[in-house]
Protein backbone atom coordinates (compact mmCIF):
# COMPACT_ATOMS: atom_id res chain seq x y z
CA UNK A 1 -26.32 -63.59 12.27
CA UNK A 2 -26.11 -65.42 9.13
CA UNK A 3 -27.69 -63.85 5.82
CA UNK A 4 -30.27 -66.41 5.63
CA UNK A 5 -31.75 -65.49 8.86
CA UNK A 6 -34.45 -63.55 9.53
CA UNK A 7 -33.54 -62.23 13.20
CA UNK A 8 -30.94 -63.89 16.29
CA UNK A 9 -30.34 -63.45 20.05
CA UNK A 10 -27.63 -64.11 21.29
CA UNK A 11 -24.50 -63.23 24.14
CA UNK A 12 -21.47 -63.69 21.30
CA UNK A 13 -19.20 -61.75 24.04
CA UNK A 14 -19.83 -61.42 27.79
CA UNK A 15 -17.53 -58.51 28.77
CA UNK A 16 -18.48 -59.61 32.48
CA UNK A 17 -16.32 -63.11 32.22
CA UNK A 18 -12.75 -63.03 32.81
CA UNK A 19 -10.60 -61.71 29.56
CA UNK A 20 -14.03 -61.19 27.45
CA UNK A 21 -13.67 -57.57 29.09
CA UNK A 22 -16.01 -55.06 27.51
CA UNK A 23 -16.51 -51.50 29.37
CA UNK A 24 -18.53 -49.64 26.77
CA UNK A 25 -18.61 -51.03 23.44
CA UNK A 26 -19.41 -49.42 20.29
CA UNK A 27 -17.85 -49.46 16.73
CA UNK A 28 -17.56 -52.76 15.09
CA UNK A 29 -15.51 -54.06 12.75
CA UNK A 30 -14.30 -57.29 10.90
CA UNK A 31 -11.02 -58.08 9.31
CA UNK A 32 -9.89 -61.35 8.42
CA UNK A 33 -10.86 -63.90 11.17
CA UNK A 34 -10.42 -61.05 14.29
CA UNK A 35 -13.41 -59.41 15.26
CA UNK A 36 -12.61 -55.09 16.57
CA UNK A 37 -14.39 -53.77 19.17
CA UNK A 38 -14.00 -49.86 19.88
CA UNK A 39 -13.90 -50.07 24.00
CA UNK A 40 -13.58 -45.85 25.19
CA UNK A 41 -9.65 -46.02 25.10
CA UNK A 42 -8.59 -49.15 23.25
CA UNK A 43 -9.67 -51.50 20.67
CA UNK A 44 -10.17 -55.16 21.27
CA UNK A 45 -10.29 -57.87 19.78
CA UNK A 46 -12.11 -61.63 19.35
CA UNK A 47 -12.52 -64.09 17.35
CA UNK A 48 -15.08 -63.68 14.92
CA UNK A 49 -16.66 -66.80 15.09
CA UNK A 50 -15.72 -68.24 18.61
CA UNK A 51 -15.73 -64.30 20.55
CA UNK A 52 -12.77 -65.78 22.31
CA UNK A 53 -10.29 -62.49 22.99
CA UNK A 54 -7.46 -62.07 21.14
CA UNK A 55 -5.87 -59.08 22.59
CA UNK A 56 -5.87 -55.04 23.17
CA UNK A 57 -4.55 -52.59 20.77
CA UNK A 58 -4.16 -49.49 23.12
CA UNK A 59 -4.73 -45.99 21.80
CA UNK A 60 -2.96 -43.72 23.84
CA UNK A 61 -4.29 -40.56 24.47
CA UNK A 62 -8.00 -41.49 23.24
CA UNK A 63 -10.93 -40.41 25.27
CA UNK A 64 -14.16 -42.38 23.79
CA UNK A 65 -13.46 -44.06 20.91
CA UNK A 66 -16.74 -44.06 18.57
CA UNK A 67 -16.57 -45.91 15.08
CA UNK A 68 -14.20 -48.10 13.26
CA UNK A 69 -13.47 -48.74 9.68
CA UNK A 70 -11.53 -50.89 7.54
CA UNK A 71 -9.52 -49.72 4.72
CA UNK A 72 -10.94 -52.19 1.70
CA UNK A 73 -7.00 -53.84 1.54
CA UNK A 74 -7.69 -54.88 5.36
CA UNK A 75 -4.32 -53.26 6.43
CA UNK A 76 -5.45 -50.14 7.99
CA UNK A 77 -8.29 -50.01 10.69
CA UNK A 78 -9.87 -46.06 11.51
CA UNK A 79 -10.74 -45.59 14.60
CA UNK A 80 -12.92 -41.89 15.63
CA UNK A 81 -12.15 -40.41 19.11
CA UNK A 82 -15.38 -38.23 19.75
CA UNK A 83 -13.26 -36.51 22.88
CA UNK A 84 -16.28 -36.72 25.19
CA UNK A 85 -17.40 -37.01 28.48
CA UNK A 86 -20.76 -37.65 30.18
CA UNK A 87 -21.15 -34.54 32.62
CA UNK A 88 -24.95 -34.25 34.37
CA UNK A 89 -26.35 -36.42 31.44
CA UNK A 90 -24.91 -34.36 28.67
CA UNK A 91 -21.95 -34.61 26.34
CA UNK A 92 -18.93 -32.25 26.78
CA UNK A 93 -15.91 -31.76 25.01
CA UNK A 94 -12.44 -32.35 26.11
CA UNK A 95 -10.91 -30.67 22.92
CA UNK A 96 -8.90 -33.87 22.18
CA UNK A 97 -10.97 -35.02 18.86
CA UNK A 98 -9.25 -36.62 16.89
CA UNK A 99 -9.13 -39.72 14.51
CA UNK A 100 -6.49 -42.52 14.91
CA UNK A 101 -4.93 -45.16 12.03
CA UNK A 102 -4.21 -48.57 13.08
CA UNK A 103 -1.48 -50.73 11.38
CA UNK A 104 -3.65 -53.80 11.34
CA UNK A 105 -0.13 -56.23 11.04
CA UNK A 106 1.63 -53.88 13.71
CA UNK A 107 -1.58 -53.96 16.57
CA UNK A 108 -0.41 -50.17 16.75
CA UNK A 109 -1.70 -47.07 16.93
CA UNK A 110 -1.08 -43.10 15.62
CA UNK A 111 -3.02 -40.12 15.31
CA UNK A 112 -4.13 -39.37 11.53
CA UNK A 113 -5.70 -35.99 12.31
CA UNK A 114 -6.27 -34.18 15.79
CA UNK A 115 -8.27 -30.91 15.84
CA UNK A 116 -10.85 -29.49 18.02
CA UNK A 117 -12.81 -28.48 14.89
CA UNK A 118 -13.38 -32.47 14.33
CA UNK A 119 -16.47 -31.61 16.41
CA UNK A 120 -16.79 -34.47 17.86
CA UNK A 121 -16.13 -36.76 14.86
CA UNK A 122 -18.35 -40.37 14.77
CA UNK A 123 -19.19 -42.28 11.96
CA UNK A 124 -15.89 -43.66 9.65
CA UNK A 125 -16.54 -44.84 6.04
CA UNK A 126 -12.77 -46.02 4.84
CA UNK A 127 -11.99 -45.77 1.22
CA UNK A 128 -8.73 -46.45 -0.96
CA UNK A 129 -7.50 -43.32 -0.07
CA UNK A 130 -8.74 -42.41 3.53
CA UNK A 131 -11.55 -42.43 5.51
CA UNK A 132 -14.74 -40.16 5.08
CA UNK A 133 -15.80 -38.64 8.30
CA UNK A 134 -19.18 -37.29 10.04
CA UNK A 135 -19.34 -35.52 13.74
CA UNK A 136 -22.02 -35.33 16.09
CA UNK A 137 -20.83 -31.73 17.23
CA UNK A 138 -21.91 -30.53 13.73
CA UNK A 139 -23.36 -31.34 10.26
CA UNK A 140 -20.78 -31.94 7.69
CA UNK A 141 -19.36 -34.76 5.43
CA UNK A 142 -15.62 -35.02 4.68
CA UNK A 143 -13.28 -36.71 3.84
CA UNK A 144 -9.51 -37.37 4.99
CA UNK A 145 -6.66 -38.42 3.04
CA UNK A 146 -3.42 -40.96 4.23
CA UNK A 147 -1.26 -38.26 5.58
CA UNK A 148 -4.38 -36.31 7.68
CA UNK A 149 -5.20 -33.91 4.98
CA UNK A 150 -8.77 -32.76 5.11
CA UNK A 151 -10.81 -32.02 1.91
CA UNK A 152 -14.00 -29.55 1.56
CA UNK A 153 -16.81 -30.43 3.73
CA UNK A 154 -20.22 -30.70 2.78
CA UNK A 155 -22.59 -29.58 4.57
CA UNK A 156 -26.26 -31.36 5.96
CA UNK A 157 -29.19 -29.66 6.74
CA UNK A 158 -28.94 -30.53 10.57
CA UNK A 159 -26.42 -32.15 12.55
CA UNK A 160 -25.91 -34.56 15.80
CA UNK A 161 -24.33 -37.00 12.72
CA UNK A 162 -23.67 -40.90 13.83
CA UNK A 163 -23.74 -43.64 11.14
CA UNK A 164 -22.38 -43.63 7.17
CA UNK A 165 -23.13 -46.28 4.71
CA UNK A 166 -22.50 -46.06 1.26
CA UNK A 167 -24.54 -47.18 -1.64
CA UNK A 168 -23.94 -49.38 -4.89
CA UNK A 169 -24.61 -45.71 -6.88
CA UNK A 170 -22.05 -44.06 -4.47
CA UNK A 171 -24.50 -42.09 -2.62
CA UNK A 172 -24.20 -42.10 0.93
CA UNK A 173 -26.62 -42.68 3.84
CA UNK A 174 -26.06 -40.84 6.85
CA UNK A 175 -27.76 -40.90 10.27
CA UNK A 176 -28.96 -37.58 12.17
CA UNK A 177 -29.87 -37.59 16.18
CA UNK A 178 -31.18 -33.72 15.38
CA UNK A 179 -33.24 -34.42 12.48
CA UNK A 180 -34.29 -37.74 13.61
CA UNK A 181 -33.65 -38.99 9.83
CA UNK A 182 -31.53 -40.38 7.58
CA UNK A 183 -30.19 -38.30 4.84
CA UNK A 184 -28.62 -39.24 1.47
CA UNK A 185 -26.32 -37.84 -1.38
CA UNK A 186 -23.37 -37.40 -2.81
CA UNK A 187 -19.94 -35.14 -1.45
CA UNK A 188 -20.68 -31.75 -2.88
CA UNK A 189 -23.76 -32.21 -3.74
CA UNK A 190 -27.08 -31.64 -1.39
CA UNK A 191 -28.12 -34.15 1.03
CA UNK A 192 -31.80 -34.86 1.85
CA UNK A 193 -34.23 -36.63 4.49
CA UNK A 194 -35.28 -39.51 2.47
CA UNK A 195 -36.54 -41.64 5.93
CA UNK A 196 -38.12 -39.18 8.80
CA UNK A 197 -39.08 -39.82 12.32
CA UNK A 198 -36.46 -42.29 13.25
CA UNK A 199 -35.54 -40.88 16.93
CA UNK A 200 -31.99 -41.60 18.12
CA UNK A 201 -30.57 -43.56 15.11
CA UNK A 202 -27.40 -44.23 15.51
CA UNK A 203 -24.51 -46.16 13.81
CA UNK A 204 -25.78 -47.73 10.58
CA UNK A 205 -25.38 -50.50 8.91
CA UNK A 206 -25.66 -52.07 5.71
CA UNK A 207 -26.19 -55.84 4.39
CA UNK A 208 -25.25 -55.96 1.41
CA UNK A 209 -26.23 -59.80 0.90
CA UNK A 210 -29.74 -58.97 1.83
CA UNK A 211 -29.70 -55.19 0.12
CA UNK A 212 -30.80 -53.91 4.01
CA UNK A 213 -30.27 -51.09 5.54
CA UNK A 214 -29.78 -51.49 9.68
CA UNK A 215 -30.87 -48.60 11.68
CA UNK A 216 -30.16 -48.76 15.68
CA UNK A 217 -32.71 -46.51 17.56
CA UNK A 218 -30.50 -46.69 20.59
CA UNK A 219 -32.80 -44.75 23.28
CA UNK A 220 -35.28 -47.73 22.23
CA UNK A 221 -33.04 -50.69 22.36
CA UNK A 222 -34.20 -51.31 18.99
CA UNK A 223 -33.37 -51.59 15.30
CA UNK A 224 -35.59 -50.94 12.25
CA UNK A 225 -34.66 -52.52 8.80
CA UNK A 226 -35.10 -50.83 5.61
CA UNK A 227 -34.63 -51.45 1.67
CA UNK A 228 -32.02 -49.02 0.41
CA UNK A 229 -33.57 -49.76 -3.38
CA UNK A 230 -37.44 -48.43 -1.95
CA UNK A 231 -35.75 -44.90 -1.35
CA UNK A 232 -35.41 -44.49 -5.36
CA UNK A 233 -32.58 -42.95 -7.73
CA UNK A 234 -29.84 -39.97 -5.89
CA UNK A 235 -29.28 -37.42 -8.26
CA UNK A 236 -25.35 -36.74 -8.53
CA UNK A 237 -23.88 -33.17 -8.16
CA UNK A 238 -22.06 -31.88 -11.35
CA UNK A 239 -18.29 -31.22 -10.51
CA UNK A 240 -16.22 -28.51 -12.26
CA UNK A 241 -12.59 -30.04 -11.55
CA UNK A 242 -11.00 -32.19 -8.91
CA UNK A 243 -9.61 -30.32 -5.85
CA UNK A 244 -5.98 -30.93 -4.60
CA UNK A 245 -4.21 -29.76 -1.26
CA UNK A 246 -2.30 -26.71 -0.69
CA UNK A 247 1.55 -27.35 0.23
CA UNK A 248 0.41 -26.58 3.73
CA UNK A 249 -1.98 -28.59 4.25
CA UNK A 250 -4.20 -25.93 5.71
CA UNK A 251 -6.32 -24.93 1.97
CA UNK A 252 -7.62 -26.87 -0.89
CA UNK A 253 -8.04 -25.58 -4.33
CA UNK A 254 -10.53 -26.43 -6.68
CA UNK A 255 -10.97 -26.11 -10.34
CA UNK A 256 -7.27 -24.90 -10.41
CA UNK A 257 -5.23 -22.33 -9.15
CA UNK A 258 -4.09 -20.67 -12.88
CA UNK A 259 -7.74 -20.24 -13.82
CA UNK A 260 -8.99 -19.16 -10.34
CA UNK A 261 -9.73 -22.02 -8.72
CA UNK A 262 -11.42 -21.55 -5.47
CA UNK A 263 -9.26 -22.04 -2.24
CA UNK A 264 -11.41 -23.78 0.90
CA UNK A 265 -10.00 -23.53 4.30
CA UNK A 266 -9.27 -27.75 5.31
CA UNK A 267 -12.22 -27.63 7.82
CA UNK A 268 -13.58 -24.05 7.81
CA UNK A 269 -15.08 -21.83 10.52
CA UNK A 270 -17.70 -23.90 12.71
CA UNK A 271 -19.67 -23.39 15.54
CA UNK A 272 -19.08 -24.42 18.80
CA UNK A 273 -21.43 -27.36 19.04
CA UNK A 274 -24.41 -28.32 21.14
CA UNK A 275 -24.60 -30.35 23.89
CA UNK A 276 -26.26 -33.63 22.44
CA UNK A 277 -28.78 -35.15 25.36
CA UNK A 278 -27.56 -39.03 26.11
């Protein structure tokens, strides 16, 4: 849809014609000319402007592939593997979480980070250095490096987390199925509702040309637009020091380890999480 347009209809990809396959499609993104599709255990991909395929990159191992992200140099695609399955209309865990790098030039795949305490990780957000992370299994924010090192999570007021965007100020917008609402902050700092009774929102989205936010309310087939600017100024949290990774890759210190510094396990004690209704 193009940025001058107010709204659009239209089959771009019809995963029932032959090699246009399409079995359950959900992340999207774009790098270059190719168009990626996250498709449960492999990421396709067409052309962006035609939706003619142009191959599979296979992700072995992956159960149900949620979200993609592009790192901002365009060689590395995220991918999330939520580790789910559908069992009498519920979500269960297999255990596998995990979330996968793709060499963009290579079409290949390897695991970044796998851990059951992913909880069910969804929405990607890539940066220069990593991707930031949210999980539907529980209600934190964090962030993971290059080599699959985990920094401190922060932690939302409720969970069932789907979509991240991130804003011009460098707060971020997050979507929650339990608090039907979209939060915002800043890492570290405290997140709050700043749009309410949006049931089921799901991945969102963000057009920047148009300063709109895009907010799927999947159980309604629908999707409600908002202006990021009408939900006002985000108050940044005030940070002592910057945090840097224990030789083990299992703690994090912060504020520095002669004068103290406090030492944060790489994903911390969570819950087992909640079965999250389809």
């Amino acid at each position: 849809m193009p940025p001058t347009a107010r709204s659009s209809l239209f089959k771009f990809v019809d995963g029932s014609k032959k090699g246009s396959e399409l079995n359950a499609p959900k992340g999207l993104a774009i790098i270059g000319e190719i168009l990626y599709v996250a498709d449960l255990n492999v990421v396709r991909k067409f052309d962006r402007k035609s939706g003619k395929a142009k191959g599979v990159i296979k992700v072995p191992n992956s159960v149900f592939l949620n979200d993609l992200s592009a790192s901002p140099d365009g060689k590395t695609l995220y991918v999330s593997d939520s580790a789910v399955t559908i069992e009498a209309g519920n979500f269960a865990g297999t255990g596998t979480d995990a979330i996968y790098a793709i060499d963009v030039r290579r079409g290949s795949a390897v695991v970044l980070i796998e851990d059951q305490a992913l909880h069910w990780p969804s929405g990607l957000l890539a940066d220069d250095d990593g991707v930031w992370v949210v999980h539907s299994g529980a209600n934190r924010l964090f962030h993971v490096n290059q080599e699959g090192g985990t920094g401190p999570a922060t932690k939302l007021p409720k969970g069932g987390l789907d979509g991240i965007v991130k804003l011009g100020d460098g707060s971020f917008l997050i979507s929650s199925w339990e608090a039907s609402a979209i939060y915002r902050g800043f890492p570290g700092g405290e997140f709050k509702e700043v749009i309410s009774e949006i049931p089921s929102p799901a991945d969102i989205g963000l057009d920047a040309k148009r300063n709109t936010l895009l907010i799927p309310i999947l159980q309604k087939s629908a999707v409600q637009f908002r202006t990021p600017a009408a939900l006002g100024p985000a108050r940044r949290p005030v940070v002592a020091a910057a945090c840097s990774a224990g030789h083990d890759r299992t703690t994090r210190t912060c504020g520095g380890a002669a004068a103290g510094g406090a030492v944060y396990p790489v994903l911390g004690p969570t819950p087992a999480p909640a079965a999250i209704t389809s």
